[in-house]
Structures are given as structure tokens and as C-alpha cells.
C-alpha atoms as a PDB file:
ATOM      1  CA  UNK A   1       0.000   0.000   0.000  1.00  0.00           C
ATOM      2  CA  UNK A   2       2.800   2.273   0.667  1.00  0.00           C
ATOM      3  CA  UNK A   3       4.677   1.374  -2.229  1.00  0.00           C
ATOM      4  CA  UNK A   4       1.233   2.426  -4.091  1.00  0.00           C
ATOM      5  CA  UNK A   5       1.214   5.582  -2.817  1.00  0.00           C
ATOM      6  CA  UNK A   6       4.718   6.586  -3.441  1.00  0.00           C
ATOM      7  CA  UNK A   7       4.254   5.552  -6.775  1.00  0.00           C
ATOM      8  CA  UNK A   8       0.785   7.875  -7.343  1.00  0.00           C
ATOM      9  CA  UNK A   9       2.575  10.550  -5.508  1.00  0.00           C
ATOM     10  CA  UNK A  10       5.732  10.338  -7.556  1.00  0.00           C
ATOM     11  CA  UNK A  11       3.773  10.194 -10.971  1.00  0.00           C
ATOM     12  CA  UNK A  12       1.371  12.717 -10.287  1.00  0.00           C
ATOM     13  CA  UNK A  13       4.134  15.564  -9.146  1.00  0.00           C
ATOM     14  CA  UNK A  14       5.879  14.383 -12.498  1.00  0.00           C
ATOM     15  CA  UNK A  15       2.488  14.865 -14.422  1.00  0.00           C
ATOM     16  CA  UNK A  16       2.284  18.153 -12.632  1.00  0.00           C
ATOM     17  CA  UNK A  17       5.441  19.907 -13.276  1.00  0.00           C
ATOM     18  CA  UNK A  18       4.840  18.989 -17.206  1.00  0.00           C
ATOM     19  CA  UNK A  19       2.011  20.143 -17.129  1.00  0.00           C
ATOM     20  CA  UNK A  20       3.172  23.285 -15.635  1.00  0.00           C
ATOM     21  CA  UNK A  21       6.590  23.762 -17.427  1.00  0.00           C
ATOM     22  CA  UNK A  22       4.706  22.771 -20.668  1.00  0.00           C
ATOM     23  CA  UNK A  23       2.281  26.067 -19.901  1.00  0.00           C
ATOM     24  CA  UNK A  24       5.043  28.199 -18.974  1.00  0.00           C
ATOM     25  CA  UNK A  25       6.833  27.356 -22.777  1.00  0.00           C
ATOM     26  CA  UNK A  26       3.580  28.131 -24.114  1.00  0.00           C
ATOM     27  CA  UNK A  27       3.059  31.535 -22.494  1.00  0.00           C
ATOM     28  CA  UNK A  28       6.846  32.407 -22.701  1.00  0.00           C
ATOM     29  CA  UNK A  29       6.135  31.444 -26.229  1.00  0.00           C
ATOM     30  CA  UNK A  30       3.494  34.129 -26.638  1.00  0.00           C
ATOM     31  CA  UNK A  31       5.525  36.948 -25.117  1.00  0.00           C
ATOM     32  CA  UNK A  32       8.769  36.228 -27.092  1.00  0.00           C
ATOM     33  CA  UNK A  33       6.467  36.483 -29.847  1.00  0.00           C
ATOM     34  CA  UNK A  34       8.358  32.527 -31.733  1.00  0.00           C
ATOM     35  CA  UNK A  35       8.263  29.368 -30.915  1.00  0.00           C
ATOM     36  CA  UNK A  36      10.480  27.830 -27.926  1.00  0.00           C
ATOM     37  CA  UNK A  37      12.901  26.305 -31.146  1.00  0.00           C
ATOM     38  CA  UNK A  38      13.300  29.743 -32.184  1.00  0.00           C
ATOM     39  CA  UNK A  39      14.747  31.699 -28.392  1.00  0.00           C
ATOM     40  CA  UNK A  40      17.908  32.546 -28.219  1.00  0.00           C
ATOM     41  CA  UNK A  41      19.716  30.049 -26.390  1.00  0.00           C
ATOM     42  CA  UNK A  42      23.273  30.771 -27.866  1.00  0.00           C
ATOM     43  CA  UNK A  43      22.907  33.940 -25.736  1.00  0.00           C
ATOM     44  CA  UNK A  44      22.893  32.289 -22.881  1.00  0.00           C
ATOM     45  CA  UNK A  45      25.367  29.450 -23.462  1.00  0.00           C
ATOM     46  CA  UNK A  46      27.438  30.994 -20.337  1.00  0.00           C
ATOM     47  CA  UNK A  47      24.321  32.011 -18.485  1.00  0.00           C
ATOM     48  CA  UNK A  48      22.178  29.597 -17.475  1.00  0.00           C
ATOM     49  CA  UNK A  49      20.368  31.553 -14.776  1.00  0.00           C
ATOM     50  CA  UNK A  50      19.640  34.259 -17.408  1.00  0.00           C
ATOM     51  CA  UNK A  51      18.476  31.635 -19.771  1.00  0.00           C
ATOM     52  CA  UNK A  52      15.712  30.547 -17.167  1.00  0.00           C
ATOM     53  CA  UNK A  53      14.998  34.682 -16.187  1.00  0.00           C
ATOM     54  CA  UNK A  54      14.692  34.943 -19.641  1.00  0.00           C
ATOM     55  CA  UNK A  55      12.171  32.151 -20.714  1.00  0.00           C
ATOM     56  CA  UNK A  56      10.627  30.733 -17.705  1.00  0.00           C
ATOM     57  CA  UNK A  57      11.008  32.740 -14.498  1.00  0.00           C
ATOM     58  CA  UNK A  58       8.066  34.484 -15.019  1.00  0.00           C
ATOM     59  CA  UNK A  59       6.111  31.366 -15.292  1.00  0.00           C
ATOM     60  CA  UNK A  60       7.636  28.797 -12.965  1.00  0.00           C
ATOM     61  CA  UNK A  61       8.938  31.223 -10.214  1.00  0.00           C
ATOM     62  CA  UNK A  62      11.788  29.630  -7.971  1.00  0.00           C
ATOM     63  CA  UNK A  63      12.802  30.117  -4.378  1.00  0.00           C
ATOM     64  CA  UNK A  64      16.233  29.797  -4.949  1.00  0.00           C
ATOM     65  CA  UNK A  65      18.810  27.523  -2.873  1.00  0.00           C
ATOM     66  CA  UNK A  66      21.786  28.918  -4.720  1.00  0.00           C
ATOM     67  CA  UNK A  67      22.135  30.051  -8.125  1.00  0.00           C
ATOM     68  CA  UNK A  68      25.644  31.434 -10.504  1.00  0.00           C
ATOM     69  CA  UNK A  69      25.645  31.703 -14.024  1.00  0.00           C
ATOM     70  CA  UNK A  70      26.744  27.809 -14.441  1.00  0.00           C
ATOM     71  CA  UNK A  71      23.651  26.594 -12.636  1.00  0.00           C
ATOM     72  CA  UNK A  72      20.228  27.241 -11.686  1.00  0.00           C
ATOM     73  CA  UNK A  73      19.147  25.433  -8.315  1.00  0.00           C
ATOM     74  CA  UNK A  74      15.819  26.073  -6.665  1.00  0.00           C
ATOM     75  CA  UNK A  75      12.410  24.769  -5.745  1.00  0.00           C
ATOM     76  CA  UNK A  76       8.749  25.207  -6.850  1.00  0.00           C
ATOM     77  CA  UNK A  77       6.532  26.677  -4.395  1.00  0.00           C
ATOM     78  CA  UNK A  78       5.296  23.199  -3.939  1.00  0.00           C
ATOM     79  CA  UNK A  79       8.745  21.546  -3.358  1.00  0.00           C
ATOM     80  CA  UNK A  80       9.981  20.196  -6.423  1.00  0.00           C
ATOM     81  CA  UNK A  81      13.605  21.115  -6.954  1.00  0.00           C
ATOM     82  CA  UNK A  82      15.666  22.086 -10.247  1.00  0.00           C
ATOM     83  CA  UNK A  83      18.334  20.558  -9.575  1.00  0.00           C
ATOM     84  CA  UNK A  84      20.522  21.247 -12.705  1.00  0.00           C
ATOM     85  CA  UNK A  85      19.601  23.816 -15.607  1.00  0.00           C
ATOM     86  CA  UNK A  86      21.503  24.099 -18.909  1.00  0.00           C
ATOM     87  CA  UNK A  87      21.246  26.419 -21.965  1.00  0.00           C
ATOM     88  CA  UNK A  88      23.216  26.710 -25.578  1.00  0.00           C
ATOM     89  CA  UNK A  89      23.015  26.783 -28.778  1.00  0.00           C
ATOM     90  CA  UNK A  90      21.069  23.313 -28.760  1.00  0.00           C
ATOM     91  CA  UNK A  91      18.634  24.268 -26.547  1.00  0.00           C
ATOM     92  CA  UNK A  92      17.605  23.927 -22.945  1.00  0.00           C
ATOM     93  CA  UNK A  93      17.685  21.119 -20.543  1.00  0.00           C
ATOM     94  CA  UNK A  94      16.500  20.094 -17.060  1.00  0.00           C
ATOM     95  CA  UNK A  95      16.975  17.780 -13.936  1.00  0.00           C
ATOM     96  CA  UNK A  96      13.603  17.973 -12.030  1.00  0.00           C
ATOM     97  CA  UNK A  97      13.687  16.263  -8.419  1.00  0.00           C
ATOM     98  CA  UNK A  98      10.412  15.293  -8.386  1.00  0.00           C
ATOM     99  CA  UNK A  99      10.536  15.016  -4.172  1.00  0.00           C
ATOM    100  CA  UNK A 100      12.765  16.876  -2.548  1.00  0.00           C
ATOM    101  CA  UNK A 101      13.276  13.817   0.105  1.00  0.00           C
ATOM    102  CA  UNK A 102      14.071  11.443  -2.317  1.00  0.00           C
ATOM    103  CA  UNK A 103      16.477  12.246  -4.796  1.00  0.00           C
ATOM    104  CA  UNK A 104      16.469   9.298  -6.300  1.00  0.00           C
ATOM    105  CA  UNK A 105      12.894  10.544  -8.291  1.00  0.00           C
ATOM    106  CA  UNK A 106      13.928  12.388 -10.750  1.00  0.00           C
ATOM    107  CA  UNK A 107      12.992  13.335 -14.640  1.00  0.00           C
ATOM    108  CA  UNK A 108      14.995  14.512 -17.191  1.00  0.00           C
ATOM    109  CA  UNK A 109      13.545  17.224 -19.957  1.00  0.00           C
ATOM    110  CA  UNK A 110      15.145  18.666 -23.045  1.00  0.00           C
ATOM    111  CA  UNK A 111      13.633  21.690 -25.249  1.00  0.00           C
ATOM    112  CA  UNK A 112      15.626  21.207 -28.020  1.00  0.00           C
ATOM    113  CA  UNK A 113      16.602  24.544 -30.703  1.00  0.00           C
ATOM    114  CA  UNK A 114      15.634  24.720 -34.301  1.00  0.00           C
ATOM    115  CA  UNK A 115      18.896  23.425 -35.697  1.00  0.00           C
ATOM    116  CA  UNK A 116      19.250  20.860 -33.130  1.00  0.00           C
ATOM    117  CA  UNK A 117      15.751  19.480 -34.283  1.00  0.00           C
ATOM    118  CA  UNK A 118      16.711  20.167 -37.927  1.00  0.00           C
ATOM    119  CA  UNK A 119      19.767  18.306 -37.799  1.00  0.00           C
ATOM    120  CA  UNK A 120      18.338  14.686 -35.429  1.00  0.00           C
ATOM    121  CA  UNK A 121      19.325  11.982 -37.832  1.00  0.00           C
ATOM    122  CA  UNK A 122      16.806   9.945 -35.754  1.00  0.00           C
ATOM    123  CA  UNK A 123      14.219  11.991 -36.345  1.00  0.00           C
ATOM    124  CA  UNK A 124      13.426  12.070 -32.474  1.00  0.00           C
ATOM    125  CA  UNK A 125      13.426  15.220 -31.393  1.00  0.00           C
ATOM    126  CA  UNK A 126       9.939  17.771 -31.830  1.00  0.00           C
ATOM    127  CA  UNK A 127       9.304  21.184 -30.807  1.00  0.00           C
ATOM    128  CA  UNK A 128       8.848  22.053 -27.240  1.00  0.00           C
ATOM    129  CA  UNK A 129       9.349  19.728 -24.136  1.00  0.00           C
ATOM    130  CA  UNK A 130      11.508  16.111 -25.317  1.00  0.00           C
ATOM    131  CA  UNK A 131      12.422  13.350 -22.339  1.00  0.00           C
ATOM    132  CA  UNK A 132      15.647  13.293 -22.155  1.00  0.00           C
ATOM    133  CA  UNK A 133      17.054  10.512 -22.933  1.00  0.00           C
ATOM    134  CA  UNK A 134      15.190   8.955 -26.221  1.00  0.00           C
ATOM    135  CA  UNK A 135      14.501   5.531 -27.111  1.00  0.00           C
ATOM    136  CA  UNK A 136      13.376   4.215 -30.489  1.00  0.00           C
ATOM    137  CA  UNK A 137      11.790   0.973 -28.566  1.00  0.00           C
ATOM    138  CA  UNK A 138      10.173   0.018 -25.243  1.00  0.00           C
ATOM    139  CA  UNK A 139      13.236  -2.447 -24.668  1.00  0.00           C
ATOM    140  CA  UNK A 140      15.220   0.440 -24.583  1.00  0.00           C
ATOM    141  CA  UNK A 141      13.657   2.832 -22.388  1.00  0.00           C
ATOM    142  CA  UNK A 142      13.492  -0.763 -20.258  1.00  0.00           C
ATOM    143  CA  UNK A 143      16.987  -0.812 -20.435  1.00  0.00           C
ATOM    144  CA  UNK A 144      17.786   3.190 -19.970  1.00  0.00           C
ATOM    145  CA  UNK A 145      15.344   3.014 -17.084  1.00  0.00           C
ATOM    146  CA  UNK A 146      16.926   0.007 -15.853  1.00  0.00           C
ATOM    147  CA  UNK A 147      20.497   2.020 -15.191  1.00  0.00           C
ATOM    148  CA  UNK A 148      19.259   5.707 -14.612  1.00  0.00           C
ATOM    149  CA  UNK A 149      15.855   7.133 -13.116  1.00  0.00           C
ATOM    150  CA  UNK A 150      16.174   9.802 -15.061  1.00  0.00           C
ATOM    151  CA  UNK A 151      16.309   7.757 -17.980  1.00  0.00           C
ATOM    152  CA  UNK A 152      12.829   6.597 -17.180  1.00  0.00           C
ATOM    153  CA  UNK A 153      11.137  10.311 -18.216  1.00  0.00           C
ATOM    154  CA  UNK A 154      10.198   8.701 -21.906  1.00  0.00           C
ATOM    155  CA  UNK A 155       8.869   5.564 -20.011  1.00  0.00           C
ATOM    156  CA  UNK A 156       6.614   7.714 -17.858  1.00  0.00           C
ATOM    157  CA  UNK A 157       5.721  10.033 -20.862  1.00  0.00           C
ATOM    158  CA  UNK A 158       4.324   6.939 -23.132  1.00  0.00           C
ATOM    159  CA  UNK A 159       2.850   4.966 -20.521  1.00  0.00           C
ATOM    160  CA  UNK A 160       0.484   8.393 -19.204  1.00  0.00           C
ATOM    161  CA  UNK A 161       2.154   9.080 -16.233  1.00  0.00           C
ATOM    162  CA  UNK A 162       1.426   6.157 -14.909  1.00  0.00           C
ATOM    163  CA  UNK A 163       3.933   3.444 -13.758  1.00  0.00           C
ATOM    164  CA  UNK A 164       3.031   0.077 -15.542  1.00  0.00           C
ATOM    165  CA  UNK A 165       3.836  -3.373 -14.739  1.00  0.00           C
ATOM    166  CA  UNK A 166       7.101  -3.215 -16.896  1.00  0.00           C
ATOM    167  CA  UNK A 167       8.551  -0.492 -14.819  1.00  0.00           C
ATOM    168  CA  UNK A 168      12.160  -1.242 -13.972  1.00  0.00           C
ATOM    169  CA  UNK A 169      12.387   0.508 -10.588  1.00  0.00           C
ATOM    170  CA  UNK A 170      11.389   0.515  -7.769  1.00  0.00           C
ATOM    171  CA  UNK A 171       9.916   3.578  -6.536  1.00  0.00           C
END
């Protein structure tokens, strides 16, 4: 029962900060006036904290722990932590601790640039938010999931924010 819970809990603060970070792109979106693809990430490629004022501050305000222009750490107002923030000329990328007790639940986003997408030989990547790490196949998000938690975002993602049967780890 208590593995139940931590699993709803865990999966619905996931689903949550999506949801929220995905709203937060699209209203940044509208201000900036182009599509998240199109920002300016180069800009920032030594300034990761002004990559985040820039885009997403407004949006998905953080109460930060500590913050220089290599890293962006800080927590939602409802306790989920950014634990590592990165911006260049291939886009943007997160570490989200989904609960701030547990650092072991964790996701891993990407918002990938124009030329970045242009240029995935795989074909993978799309405008807006990507998991990061990308499988082709369930095996291999298995597999990812099986040596990273992080590398279970994609898993998570597919499968509805739910955690099926498959589910490598434990949670």
C-alpha cells in the first residue's frame, strides 16, 4: 500500500510539473512572440540563470537555494527542486527532483533549438518539451530506465504518467 502511494505521488508531481513547465513554454512562447525552437539560447550558453529569467522565471517562479551563471538550483513553491539547468546553442535542458526527500525521483527534460531538431538523424526530437534521454523501442527505455531514473522520463511520458507493470524501478 505504501509502495502504491509513493508511486501515485511520484507520478502525479511528475504529471504536474509537465504540465506546468509545458504552460510556462507556451506563455513564454506568446511573449517572445516565436516558438520555444526559435529563443535565443546561444545567448545564454554561459548564463544559465539568465536563460531561465529569460524564458521561464516568469512562469515557474523559484525560491532559490543557490544560483551562478553555471547553474540554476531552486524549488517550486510546492517543493519540487531544479536541480541542474543548462542552456546553448542546442537548446535547454533540465533535472527535475520530483521530491525533494528522495532524490532518487527524478525526470529529465530537453527543449531542443531549431537546428538541433533540424539536424536529429533519428528523427526524435519535436518542438517544445523532449524526455531526455530517447529511445526508439520500449526495450530500450526498459533498459535506460533500468540504469538511470532519469532515464525513465520517456517511459513515464508513453505509458500516461502512470507506472506500468514493466517499470524497472522501484519507486
Amino acid at each position: 500500500m505504501i509502495q502504491n502511494h509513493r508511486k501515485q505521488e511520484f507520478t502525479t508531481r511528475a504529471k504536474k510539473f509537465y504540465s506546468a513547465l509545458s504552460q510556462a513554454i507556451k506563455l513564454s512562447e506568446t511573449e517572445h512572440g516565436m516558438p520555444s525552437e526559435d529563443w535565443d539560447y546561444e545567448k545564454y550558453s554561459n548564463d544559465y540563470i539568465g536563460c531561465y529569467r529569460e524564458y521561464l522565471e516568469k512562469y515557474i517562479p523559484l525560491d532559490f537555494k543557490w544560483a551562478d551563471d553555471w547553474s540554476v538550483n531552486g524549488r517550486t513553491n510546492d517543493g519540487i527542486s531544479i536541480g541542474s539547468f543548462t542552456c546553448g546553442s542546442s537548446g535547454m535542458g533540465m533535472y527535475v527532483h520530483i521530491n525533494p526527500h528522495n532524490l532518487n525521483q527524478h525526470i529529465d527534460f530537453d527543449i531542443p533549438s531549431r537546428s538541433r531538431i533540424e539536424n536529429d538523424k533519428d528523427g526524435m526530437l519535436k518542438p517544445g518539451i523532449n524526455p531526455y534521454p530517447r529511445y526508439k523501442t520500449r526495450e530500450e527505455q526498459i533498459k535506460g530506465c533500468k540504469n538511470a531514473i532519469s532515464h525513465c522520463t520517456q517511459m513515464l511520458m508513453n505509458d500516461g504518467w502512470e507506472i506500468k507493470d514493466d517499470f524497472p524501478r522501484r519507486i
